[in-house]
PDB file of N, CA and C in Angstrom:
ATOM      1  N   UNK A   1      37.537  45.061  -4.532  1.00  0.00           N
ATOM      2  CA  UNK A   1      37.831  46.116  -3.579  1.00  0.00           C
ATOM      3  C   UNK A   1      36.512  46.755  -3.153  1.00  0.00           C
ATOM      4  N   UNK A   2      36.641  47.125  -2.152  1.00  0.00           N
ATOM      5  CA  UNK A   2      35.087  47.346  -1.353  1.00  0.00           C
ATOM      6  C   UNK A   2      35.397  49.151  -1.582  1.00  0.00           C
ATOM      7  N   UNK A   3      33.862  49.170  -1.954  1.00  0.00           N
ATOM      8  CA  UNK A   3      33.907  50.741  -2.302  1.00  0.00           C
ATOM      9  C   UNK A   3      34.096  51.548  -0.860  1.00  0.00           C
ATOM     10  N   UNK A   4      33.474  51.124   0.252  1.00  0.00           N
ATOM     11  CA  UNK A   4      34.244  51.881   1.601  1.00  0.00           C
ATOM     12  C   UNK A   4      35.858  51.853   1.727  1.00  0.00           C
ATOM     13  N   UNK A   5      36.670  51.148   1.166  1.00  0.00           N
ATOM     14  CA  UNK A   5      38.075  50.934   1.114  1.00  0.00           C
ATOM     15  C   UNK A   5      38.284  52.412   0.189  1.00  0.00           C
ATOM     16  N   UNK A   6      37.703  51.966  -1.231  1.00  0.00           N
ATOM     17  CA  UNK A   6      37.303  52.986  -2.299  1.00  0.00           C
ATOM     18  C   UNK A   6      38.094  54.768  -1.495  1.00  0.00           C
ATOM     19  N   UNK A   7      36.379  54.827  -0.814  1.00  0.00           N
ATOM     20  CA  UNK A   7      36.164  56.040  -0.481  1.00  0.00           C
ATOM     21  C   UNK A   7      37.332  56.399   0.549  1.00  0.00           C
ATOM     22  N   UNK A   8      37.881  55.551   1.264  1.00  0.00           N
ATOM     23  CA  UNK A   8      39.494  55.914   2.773  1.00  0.00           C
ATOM     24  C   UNK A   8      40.103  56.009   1.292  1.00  0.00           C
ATOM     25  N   UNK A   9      40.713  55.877   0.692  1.00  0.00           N
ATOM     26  CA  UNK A   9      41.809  55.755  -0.011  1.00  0.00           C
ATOM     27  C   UNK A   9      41.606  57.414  -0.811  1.00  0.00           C
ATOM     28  N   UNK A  10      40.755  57.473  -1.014  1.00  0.00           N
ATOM     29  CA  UNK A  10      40.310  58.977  -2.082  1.00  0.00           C
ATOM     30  C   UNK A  10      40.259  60.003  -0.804  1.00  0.00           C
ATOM     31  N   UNK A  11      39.887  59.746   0.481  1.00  0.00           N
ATOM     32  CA  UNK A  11      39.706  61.039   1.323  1.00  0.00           C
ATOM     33  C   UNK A  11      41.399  61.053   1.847  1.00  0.00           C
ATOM     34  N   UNK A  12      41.990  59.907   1.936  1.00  0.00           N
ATOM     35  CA  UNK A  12      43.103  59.980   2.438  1.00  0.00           C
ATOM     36  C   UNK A  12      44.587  60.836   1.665  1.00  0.00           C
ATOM     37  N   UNK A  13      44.001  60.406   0.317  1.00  0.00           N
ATOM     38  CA  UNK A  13      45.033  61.004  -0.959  1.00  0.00           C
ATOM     39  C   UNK A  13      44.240  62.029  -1.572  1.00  0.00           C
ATOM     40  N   UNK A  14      42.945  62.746  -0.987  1.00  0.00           N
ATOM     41  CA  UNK A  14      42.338  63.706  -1.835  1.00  0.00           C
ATOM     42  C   UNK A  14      42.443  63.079  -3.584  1.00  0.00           C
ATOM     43  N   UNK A  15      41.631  62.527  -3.688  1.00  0.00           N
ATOM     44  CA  UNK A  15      41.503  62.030  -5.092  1.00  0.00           C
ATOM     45  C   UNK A  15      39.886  62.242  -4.995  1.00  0.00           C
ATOM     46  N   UNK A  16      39.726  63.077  -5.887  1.00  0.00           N
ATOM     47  CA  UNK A  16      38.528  63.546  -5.875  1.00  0.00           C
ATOM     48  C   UNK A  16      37.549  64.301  -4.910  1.00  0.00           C
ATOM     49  N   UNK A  17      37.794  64.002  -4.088  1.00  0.00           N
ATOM     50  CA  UNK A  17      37.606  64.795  -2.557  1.00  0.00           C
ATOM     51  C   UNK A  17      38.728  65.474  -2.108  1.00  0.00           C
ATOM     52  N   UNK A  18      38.137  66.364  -1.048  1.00  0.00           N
ATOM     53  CA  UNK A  18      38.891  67.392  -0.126  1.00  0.00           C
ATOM     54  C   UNK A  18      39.305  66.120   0.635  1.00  0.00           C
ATOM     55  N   UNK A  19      41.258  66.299   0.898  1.00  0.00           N
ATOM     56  CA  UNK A  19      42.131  65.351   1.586  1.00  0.00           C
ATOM     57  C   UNK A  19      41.142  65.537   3.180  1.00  0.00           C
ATOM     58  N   UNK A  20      40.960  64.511   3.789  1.00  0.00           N
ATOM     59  CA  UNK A  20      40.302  64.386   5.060  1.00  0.00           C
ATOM     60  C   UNK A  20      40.892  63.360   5.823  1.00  0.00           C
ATOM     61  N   UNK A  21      41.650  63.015   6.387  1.00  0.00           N
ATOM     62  CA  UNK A  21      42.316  61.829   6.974  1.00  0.00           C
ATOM     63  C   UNK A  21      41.261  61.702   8.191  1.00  0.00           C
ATOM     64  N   UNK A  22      40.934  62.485   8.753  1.00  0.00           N
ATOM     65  CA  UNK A  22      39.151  62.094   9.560  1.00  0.00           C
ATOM     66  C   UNK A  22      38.218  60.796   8.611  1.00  0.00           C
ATOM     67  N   UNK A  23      37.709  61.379   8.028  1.00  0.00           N
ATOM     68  CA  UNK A  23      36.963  60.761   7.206  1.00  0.00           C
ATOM     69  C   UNK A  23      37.506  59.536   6.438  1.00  0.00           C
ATOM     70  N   UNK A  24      38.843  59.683   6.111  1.00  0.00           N
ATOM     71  CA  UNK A  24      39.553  58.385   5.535  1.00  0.00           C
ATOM     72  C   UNK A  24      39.498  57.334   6.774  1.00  0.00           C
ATOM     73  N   UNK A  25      39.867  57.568   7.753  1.00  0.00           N
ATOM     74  CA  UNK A  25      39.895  56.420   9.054  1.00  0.00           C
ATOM     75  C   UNK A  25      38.656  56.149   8.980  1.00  0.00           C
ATOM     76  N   UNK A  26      37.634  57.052   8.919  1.00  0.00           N
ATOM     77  CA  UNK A  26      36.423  56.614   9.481  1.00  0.00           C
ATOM     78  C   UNK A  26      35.525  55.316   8.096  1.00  0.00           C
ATOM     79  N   UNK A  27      36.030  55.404   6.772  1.00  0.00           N
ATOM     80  CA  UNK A  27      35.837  54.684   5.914  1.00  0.00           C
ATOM     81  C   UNK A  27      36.919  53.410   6.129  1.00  0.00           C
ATOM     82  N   UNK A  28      37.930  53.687   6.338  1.00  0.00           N
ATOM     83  CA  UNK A  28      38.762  52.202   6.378  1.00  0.00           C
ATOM     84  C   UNK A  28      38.163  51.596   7.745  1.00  0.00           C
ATOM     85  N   UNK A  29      37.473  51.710   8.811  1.00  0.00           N
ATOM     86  CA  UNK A  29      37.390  51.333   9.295  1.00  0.00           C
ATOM     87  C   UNK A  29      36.144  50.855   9.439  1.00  0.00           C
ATOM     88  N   UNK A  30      35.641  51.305   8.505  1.00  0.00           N
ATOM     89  CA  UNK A  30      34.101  50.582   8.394  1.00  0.00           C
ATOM     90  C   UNK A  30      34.332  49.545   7.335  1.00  0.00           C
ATOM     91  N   UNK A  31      35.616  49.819   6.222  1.00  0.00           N
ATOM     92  CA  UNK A  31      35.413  48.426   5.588  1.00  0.00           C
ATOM     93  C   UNK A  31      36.208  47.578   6.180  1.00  0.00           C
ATOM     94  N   UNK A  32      37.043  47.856   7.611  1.00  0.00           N
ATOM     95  CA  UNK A  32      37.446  46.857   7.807  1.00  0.00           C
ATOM     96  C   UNK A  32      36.738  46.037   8.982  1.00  0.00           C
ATOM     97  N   UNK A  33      35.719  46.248   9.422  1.00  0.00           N
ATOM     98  CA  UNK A  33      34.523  46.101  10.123  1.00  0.00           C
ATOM     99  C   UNK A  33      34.054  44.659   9.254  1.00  0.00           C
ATOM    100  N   UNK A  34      34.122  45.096   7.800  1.00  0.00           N
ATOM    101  CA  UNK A  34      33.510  43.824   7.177  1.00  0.00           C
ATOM    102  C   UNK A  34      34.648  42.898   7.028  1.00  0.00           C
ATOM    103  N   UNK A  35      35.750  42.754   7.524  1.00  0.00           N
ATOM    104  CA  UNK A  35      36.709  41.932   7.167  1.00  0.00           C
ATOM    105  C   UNK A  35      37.418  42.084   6.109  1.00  0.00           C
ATOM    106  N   UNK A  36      37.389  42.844   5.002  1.00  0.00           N
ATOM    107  CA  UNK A  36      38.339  43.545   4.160  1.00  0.00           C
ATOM    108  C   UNK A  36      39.760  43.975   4.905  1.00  0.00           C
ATOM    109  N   UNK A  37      40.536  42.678   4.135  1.00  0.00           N
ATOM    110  CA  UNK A  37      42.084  42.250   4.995  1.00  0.00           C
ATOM    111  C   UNK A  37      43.054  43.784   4.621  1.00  0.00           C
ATOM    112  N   UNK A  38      42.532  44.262   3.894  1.00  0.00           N
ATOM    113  CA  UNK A  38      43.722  45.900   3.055  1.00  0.00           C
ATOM    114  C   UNK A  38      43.127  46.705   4.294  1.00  0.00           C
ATOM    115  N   UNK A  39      41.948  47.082   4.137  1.00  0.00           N
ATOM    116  CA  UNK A  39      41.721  48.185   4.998  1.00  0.00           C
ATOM    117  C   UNK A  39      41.815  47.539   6.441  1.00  0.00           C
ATOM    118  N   UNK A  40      42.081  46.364   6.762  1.00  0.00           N
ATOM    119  CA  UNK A  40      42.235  46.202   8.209  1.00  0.00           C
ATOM    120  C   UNK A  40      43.971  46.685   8.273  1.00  0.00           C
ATOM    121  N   UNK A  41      44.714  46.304   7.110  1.00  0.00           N
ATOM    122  CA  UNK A  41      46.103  46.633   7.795  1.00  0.00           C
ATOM    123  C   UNK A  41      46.245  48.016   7.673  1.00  0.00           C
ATOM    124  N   UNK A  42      45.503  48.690   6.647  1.00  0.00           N
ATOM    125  CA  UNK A  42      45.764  50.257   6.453  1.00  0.00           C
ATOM    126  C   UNK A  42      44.900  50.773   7.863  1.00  0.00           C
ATOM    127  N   UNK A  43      43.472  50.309   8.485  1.00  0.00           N
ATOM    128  CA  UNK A  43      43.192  51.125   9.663  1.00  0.00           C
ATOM    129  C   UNK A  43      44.696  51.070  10.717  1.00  0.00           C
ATOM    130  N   UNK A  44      45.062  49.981  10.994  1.00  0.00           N
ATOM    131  CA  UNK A  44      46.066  49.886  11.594  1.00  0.00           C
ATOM    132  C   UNK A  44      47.351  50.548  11.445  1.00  0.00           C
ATOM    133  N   UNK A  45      48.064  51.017  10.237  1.00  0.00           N
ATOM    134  CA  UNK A  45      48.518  52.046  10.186  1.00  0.00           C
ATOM    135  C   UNK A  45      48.368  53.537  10.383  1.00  0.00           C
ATOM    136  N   UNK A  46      47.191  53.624  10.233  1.00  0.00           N
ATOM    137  CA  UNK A  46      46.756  54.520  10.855  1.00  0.00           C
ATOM    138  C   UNK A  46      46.489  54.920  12.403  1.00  0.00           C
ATOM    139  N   UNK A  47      46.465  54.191  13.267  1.00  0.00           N
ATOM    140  CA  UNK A  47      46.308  53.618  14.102  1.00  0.00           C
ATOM    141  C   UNK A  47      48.185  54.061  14.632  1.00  0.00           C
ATOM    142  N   UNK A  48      48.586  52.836  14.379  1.00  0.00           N
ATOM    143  CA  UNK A  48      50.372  53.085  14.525  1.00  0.00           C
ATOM    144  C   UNK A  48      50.656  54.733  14.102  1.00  0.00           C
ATOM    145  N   UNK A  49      50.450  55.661  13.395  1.00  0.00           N
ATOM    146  CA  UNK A  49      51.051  56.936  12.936  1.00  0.00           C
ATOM    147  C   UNK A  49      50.110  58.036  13.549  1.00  0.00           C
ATOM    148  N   UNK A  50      48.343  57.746  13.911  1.00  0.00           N
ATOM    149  CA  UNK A  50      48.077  58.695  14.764  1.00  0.00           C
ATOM    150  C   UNK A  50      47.447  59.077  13.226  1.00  0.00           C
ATOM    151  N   UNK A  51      47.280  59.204  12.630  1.00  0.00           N
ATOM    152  CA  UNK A  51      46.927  59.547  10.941  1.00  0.00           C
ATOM    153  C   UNK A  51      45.216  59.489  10.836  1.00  0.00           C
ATOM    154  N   UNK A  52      44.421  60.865  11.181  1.00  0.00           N
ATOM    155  CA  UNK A  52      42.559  60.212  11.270  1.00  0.00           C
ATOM    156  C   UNK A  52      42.163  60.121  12.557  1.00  0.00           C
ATOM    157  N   UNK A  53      43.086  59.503  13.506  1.00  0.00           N
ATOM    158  CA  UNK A  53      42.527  58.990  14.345  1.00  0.00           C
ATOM    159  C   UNK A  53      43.541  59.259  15.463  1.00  0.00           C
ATOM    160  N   UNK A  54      43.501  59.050  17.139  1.00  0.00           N
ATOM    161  CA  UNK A  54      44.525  59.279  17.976  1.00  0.00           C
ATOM    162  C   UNK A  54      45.337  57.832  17.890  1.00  0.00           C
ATOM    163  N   UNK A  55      46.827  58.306  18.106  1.00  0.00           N
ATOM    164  CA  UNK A  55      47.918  56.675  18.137  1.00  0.00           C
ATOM    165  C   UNK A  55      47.238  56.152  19.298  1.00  0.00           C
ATOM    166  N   UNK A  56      47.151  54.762  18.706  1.00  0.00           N
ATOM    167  CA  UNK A  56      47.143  53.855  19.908  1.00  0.00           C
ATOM    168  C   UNK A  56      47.508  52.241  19.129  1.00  0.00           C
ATOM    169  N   UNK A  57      49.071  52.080  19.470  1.00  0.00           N
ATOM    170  CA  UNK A  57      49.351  51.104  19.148  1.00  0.00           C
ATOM    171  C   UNK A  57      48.485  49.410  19.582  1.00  0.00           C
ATOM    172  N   UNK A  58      48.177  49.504  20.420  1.00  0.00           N
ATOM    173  CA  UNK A  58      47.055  48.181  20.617  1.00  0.00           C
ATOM    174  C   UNK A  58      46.347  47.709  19.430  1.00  0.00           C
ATOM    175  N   UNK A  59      45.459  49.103  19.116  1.00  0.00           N
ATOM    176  CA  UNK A  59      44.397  48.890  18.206  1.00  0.00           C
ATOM    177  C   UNK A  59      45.158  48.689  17.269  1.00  0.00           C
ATOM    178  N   UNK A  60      46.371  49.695  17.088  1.00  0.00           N
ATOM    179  CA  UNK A  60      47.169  48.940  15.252  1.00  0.00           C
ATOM    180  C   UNK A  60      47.306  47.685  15.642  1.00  0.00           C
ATOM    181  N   UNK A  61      47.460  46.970  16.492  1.00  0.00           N
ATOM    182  CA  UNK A  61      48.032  45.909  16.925  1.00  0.00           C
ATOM    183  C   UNK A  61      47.324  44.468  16.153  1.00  0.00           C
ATOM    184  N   UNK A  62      45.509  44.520  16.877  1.00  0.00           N
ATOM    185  CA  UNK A  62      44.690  44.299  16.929  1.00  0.00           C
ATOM    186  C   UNK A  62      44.159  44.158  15.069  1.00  0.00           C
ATOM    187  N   UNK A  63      44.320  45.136  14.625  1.00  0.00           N
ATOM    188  CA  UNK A  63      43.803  45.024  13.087  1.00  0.00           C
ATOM    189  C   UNK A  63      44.989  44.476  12.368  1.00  0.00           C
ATOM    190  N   UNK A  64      46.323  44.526  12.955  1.00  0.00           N
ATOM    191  CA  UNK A  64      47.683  43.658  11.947  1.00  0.00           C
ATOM    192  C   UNK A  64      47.223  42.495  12.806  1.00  0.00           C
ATOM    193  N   UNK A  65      46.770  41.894  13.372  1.00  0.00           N
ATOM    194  CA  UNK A  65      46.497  40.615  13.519  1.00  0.00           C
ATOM    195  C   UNK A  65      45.453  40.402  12.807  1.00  0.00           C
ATOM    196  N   UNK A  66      44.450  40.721  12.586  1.00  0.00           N
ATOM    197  CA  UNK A  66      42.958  40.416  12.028  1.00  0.00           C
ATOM    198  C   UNK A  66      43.557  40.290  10.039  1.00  0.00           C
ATOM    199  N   UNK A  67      43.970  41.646  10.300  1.00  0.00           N
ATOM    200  CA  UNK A  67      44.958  41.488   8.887  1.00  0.00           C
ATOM    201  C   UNK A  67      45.692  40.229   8.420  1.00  0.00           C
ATOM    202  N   UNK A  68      46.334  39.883   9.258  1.00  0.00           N
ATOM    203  CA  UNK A  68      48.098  39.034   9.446  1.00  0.00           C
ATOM    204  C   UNK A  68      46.748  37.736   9.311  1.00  0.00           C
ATOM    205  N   UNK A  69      45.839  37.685   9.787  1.00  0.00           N
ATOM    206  CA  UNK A  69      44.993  35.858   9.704  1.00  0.00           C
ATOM    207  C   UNK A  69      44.659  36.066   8.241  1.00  0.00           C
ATOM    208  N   UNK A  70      44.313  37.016   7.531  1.00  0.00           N
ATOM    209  CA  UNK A  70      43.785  36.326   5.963  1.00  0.00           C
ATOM    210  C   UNK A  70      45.132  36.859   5.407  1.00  0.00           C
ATOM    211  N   UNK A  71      46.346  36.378   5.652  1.00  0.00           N
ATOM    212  CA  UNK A  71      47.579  36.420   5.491  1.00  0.00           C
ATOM    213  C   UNK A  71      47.852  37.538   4.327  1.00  0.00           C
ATOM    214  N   UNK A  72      47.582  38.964   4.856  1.00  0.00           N
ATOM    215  CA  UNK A  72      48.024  39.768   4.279  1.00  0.00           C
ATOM    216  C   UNK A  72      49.415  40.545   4.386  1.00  0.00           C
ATOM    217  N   UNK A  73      50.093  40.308   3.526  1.00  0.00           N
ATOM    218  CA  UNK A  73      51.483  41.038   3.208  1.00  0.00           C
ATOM    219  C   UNK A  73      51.663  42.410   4.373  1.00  0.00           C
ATOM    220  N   UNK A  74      50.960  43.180   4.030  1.00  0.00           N
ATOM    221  CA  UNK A  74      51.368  44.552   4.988  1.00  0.00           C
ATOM    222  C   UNK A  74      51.535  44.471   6.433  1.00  0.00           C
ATOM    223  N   UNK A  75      50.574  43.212   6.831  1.00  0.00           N
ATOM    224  CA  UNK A  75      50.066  43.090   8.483  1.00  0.00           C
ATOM    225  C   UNK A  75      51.059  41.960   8.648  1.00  0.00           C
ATOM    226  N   UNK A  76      51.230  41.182   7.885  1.00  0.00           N
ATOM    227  CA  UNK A  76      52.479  40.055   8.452  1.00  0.00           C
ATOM    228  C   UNK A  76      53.862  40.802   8.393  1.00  0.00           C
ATOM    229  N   UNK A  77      54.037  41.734   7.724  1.00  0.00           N
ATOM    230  CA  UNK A  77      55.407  42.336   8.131  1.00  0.00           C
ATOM    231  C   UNK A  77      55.511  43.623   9.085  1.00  0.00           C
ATOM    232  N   UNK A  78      54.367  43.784   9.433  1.00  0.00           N
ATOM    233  CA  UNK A  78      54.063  44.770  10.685  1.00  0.00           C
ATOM    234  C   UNK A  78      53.734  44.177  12.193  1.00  0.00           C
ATOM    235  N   UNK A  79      53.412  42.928  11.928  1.00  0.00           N
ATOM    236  CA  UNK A  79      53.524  41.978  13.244  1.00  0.00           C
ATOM    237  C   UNK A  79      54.872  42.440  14.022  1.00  0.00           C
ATOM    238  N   UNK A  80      55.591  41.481  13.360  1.00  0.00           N
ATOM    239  CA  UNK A  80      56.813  41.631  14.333  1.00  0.00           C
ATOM    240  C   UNK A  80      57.308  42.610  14.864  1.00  0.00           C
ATOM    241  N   UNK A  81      57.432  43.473  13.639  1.00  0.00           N
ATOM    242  CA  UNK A  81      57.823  45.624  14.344  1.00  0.00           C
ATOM    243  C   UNK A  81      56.937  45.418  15.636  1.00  0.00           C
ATOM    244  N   UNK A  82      55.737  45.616  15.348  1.00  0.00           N
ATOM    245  CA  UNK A  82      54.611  45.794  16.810  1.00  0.00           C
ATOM    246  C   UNK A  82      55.147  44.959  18.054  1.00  0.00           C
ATOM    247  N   UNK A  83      55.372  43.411  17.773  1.00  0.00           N
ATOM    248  CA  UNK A  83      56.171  42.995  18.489  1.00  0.00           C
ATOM    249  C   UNK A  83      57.049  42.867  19.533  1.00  0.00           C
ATOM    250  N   UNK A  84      57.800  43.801  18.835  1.00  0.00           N
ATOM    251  CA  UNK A  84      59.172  44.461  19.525  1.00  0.00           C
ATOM    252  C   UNK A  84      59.163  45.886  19.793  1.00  0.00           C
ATOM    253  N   UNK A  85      57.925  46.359  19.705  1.00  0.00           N
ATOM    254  CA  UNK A  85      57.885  47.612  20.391  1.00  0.00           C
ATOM    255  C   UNK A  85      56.759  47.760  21.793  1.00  0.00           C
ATOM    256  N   UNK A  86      55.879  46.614  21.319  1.00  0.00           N
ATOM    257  CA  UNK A  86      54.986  46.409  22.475  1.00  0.00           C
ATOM    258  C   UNK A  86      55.337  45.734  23.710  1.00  0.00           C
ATOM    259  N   UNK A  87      54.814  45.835  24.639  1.00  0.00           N
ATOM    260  CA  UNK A  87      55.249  45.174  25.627  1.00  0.00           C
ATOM    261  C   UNK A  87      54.447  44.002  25.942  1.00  0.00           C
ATOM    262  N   UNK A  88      54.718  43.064  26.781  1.00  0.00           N
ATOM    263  CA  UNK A  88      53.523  41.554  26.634  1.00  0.00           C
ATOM    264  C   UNK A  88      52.316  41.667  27.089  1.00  0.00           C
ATOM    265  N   UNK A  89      52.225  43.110  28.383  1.00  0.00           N
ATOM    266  CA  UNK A  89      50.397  42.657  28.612  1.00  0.00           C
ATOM    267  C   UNK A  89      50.154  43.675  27.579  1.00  0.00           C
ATOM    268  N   UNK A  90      50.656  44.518  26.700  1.00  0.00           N
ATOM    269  CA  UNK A  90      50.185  45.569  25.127  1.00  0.00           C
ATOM    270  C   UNK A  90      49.563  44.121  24.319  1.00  0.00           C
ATOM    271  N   UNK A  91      50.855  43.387  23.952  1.00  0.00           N
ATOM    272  CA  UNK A  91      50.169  42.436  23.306  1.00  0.00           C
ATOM    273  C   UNK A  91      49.379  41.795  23.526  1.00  0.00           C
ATOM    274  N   UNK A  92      49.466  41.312  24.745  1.00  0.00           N
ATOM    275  CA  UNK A  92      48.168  40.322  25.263  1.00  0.00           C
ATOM    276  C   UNK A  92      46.731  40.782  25.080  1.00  0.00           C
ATOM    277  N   UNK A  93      46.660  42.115  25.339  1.00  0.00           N
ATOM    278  CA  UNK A  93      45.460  43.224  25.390  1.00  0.00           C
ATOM    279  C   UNK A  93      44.693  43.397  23.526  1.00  0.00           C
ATOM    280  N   UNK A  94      46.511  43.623  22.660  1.00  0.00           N
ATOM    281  CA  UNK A  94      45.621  43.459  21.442  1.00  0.00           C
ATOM    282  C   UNK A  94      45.063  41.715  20.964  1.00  0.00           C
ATOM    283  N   UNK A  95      45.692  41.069  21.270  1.00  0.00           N
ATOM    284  CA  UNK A  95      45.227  39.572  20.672  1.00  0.00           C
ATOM    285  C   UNK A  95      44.348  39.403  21.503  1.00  0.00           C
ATOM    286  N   UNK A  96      43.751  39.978  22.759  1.00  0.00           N
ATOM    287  CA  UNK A  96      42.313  39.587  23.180  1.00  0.00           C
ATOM    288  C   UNK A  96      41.406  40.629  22.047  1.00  0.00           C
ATOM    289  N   UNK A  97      41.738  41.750  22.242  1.00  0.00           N
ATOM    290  CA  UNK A  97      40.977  42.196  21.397  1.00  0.00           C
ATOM    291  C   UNK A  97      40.438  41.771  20.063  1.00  0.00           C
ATOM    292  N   UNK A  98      41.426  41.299  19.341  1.00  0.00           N
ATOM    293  CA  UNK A  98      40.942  40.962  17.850  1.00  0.00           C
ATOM    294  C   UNK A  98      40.400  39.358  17.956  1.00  0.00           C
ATOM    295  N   UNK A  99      40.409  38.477  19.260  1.00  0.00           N
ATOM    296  CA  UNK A  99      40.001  37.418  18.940  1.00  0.00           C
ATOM    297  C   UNK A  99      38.032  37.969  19.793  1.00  0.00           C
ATOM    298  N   UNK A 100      38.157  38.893  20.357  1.00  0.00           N
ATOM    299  CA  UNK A 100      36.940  39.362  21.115  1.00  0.00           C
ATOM    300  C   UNK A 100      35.882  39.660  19.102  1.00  0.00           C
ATOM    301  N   UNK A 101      36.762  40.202  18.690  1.00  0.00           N
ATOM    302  CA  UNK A 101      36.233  41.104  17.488  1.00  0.00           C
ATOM    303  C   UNK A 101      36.177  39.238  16.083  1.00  0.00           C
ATOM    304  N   UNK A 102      36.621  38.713  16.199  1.00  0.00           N
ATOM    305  CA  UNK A 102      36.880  38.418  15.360  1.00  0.00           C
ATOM    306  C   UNK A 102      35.935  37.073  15.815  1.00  0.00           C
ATOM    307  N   UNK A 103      35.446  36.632  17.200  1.00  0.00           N
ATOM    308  CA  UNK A 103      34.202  35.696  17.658  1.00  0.00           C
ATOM    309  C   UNK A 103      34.392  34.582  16.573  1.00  0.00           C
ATOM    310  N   UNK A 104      33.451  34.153  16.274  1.00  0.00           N
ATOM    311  CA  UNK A 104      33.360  33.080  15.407  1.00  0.00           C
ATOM    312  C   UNK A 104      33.051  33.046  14.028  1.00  0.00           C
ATOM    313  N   UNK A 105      34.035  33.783  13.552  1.00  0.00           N
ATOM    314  CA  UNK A 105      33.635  34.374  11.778  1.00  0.00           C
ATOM    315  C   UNK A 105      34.878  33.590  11.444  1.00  0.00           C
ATOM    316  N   UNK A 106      36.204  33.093  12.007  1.00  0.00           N
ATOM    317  CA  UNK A 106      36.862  32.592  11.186  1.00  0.00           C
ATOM    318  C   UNK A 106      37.956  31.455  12.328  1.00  0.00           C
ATOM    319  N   UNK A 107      37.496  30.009  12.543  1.00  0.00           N
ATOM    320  CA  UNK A 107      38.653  29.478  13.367  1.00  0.00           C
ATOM    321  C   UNK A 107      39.863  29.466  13.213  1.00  0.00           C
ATOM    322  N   UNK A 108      40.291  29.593  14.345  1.00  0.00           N
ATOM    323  CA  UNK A 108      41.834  29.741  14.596  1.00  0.00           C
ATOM    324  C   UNK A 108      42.461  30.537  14.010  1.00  0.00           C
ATOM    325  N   UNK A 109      43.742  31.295  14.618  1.00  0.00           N
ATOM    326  CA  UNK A 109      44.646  32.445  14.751  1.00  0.00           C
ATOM    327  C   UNK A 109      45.919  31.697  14.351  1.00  0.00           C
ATOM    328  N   UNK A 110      46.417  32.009  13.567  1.00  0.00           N
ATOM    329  CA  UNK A 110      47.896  31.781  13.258  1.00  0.00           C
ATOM    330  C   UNK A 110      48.932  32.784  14.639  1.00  0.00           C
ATOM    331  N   UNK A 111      48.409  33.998  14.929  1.00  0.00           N
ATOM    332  CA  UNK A 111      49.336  34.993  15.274  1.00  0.00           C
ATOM    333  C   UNK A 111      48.970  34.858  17.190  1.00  0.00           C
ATOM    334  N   UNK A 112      48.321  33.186  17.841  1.00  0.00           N
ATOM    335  CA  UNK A 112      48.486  33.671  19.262  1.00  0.00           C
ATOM    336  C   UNK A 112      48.811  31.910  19.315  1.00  0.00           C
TER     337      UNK A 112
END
């Protein structure tokens, strides 16, 4: 577990720190920057609930896919919800995004 995951998880639940959901997004999203598949589906919940950061379902969109490729549990069962709440150019917009982000660090997408 990546100690930036570490640190979102402690600002988010105040575990040891003053609760900061600012500061928790801003750590999950730096470890999910490194490809750390947890904090990509947790930025994305965050993301989906507005939690740290302003809602913008795309971007949850975007990290449950990046998530959903190193076949993580949370982001493969948050696919489909997103799914069916997004509309097709929403989706289209996040799967450009995460394949824009995701360049050539890992071939091929299970989720386009």
């Amino acid at each position: 577990m990546s100690s930036k995951y570490k640190l979102g998880n402690a600002y988010l639940h105040g575990i040891g720190v003053t609760k900061d959901e600012v500061a928790a997004a801003k750590w999950f999203l730096a470890a999910a920057e490194t490809g750390h598949s947890d904090a990509q589906a947790t930025i994305g919940r965050l993301y989906t609930d507005g939690i740290g950061v302003d809602q913008n379902y795309i971007e949850a969109y975007k990290w449950y896919l990046l998530a959903g490729n190193q076949c993580n549990d949370d982001a493969e069962e948050r696919i489909p919800l997103m799914d069916e709440i997004l509309t097709s150019d929403q989706r289209a917009e996040g799967q450009r995004l995460a394949k824009e982000w995701q360049g050539s660090r890992i071939r091929g997408f299970r989720y386009y």
